[in-house]
C-alpha atoms as a PDB file:
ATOM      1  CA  UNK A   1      92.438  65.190 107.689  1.00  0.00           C
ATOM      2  CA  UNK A   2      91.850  62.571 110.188  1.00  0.00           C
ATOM      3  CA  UNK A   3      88.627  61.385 111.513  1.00  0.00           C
ATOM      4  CA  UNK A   4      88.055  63.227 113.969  1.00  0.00           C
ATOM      5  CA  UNK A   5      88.679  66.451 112.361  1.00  0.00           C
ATOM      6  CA  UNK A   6      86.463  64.861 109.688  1.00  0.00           C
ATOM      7  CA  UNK A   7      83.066  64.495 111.968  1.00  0.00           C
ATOM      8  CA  UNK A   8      83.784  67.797 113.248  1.00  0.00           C
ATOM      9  CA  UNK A   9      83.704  69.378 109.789  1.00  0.00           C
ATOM     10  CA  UNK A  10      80.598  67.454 108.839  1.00  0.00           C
ATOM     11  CA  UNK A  11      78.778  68.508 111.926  1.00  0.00           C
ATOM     12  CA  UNK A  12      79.518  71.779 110.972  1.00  0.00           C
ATOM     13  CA  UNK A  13      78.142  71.045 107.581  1.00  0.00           C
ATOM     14  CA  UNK A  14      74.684  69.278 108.854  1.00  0.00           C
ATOM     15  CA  UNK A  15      74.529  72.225 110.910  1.00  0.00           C
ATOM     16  CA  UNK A  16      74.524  74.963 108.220  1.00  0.00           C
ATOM     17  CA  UNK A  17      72.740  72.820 105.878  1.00  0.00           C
ATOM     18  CA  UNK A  18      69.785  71.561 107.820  1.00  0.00           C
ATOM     19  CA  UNK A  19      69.591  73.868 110.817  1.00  0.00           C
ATOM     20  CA  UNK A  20      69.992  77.260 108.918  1.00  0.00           C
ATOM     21  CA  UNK A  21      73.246  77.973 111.110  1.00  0.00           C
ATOM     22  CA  UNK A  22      75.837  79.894 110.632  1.00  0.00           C
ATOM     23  CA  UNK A  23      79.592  79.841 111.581  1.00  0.00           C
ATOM     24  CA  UNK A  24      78.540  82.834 114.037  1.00  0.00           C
ATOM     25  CA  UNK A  25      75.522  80.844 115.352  1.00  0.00           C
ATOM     26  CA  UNK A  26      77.914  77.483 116.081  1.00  0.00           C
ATOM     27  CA  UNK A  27      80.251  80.100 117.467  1.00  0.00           C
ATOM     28  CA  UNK A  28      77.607  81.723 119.719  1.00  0.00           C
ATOM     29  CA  UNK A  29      76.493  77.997 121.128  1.00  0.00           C
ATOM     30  CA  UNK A  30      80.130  76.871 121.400  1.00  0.00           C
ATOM     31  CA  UNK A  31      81.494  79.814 123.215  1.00  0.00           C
ATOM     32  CA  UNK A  32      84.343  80.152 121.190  1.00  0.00           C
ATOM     33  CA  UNK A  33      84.987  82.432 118.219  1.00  0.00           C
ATOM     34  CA  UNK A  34      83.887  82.539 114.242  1.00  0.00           C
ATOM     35  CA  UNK A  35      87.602  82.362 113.682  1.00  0.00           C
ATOM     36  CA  UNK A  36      87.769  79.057 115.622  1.00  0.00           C
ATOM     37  CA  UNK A  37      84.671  77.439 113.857  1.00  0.00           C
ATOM     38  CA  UNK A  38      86.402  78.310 110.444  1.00  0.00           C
ATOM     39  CA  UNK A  39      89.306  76.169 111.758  1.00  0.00           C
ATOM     40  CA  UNK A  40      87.474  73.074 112.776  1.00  0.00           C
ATOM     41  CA  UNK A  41      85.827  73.398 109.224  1.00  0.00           C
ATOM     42  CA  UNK A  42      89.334  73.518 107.307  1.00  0.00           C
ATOM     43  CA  UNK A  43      90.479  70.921 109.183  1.00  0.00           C
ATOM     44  CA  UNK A  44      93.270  73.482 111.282  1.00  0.00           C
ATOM     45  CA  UNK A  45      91.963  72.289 114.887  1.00  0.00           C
ATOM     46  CA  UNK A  46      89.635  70.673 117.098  1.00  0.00           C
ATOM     47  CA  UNK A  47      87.242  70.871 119.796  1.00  0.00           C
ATOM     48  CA  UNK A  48      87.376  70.298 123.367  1.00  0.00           C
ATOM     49  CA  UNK A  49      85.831  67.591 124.707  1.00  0.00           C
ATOM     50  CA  UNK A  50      83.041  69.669 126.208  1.00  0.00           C
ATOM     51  CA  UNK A  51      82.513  71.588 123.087  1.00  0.00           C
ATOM     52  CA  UNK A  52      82.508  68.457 121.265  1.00  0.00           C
ATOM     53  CA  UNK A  53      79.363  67.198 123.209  1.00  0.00           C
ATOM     54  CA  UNK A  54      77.669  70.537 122.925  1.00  0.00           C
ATOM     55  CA  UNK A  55      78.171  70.156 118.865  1.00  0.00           C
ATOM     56  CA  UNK A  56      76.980  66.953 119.269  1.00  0.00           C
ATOM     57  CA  UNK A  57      74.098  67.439 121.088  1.00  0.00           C
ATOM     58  CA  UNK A  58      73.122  70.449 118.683  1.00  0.00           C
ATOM     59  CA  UNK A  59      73.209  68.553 115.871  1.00  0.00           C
ATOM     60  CA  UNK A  60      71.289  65.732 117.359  1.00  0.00           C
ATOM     61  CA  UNK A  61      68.446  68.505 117.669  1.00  0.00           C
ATOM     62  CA  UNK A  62      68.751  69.926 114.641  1.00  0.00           C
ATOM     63  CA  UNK A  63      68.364  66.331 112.910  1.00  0.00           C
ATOM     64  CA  UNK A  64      65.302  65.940 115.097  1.00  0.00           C
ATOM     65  CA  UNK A  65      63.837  69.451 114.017  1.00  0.00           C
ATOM     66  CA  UNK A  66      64.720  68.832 110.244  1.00  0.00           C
ATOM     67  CA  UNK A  67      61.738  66.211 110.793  1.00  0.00           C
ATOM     68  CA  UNK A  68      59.537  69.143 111.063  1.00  0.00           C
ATOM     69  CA  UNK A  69      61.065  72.751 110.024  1.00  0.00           C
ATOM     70  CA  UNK A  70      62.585  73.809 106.802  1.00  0.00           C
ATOM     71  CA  UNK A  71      66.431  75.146 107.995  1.00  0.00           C
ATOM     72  CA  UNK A  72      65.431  78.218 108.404  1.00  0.00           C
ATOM     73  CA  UNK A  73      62.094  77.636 110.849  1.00  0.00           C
ATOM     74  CA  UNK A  74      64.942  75.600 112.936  1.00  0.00           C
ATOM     75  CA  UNK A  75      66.929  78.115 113.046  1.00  0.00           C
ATOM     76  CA  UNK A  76      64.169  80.979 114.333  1.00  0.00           C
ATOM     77  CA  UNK A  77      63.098  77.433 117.022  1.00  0.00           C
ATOM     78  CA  UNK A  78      66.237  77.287 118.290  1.00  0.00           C
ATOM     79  CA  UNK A  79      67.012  81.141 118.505  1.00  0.00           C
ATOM     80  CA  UNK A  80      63.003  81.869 119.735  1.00  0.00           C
ATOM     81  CA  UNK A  81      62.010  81.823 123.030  1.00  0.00           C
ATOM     82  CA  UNK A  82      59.777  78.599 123.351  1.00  0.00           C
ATOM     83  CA  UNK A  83      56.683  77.746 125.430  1.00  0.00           C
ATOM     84  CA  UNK A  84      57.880  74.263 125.109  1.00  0.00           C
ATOM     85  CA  UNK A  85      60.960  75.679 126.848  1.00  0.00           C
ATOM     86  CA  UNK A  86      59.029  77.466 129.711  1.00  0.00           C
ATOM     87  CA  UNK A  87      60.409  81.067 128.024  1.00  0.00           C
ATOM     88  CA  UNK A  88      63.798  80.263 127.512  1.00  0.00           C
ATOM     89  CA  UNK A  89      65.759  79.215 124.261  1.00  0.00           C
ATOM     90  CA  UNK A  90      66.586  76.238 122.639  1.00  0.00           C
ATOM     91  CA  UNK A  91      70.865  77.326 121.674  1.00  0.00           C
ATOM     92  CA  UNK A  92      70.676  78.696 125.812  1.00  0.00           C
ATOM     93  CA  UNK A  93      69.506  75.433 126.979  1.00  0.00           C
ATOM     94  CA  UNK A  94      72.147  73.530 124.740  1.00  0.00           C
ATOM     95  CA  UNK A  95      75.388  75.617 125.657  1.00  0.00           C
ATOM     96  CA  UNK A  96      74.304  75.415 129.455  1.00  0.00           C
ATOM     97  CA  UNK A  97      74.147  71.058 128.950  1.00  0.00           C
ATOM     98  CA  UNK A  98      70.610  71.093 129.231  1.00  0.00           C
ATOM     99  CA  UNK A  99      69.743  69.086 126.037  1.00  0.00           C
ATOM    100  CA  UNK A 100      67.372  66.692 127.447  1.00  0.00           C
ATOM    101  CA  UNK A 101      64.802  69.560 128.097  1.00  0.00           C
ATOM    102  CA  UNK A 102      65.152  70.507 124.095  1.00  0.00           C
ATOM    103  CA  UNK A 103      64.719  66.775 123.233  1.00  0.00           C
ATOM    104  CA  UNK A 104      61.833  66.417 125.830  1.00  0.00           C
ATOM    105  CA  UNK A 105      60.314  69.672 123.871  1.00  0.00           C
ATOM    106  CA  UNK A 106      60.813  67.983 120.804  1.00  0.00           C
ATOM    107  CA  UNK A 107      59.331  64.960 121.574  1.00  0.00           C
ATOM    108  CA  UNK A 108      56.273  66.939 122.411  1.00  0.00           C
ATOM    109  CA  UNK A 109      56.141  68.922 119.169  1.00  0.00           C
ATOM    110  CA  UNK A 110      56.278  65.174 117.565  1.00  0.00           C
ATOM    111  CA  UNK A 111      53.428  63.750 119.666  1.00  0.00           C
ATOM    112  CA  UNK A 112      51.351  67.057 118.286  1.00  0.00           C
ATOM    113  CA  UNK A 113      52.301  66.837 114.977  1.00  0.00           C
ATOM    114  CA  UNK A 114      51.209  63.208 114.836  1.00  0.00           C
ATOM    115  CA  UNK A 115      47.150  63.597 116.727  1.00  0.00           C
END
């Protein structure tokens, strides 16, 4: 495998293991099928550039939300709508490139959790 493949994989990994996803939740966020998420996990493909920054950027969040959530609560945070969010959900704002307003939310939870 080389290392590209590699980081992919592990994101993948990160993903299920501290953010409670699923190949069918990376799927959803990617916009691309469960089939297709297998194959970046075996190693059989890669990303697009987009989709790579998307992955990225979701596990960056998840990372952030481990800090606070078991895998599962991130999970339901990311799926939920959010009040943080103005209504709308975390996985929405991520596949539409609007990860800064998930971080900002995040960085909000954090100021709370440390009055």
């Amino acid at each position: 495998m080389g290392i590209a493949i590699d980081v992919v994989a592990d994101t993948i990994d990160v993903l299920r293991r501290r953010g409670g996803l699923t190949g069918v939740d990376v799927a959803n966020v990617a916009d691309v099928s469960k089939a297709t998420v297998s194959r970046w996990t075996t190693g059989k493909g890669s990303p697009q550039p987009r989709t790579q920054l998307v992955l990225s950027d979701l596990r960056y969040v998840v990372d952030r939300l481990a800090e606070f959530y078991s895998p599962d609560e991130t999970r339901v945070w990311l799926y939920s709508r959010n009040a943080l969010l103005n209504g709308e959900r975390a996985l929405d704002l991520i596949h539409e490139s609007r990860t800064e307003e998930v971080l900002s939310a995040i960085e909000r939870l954090a100021a709370g959790a440390y009055m």
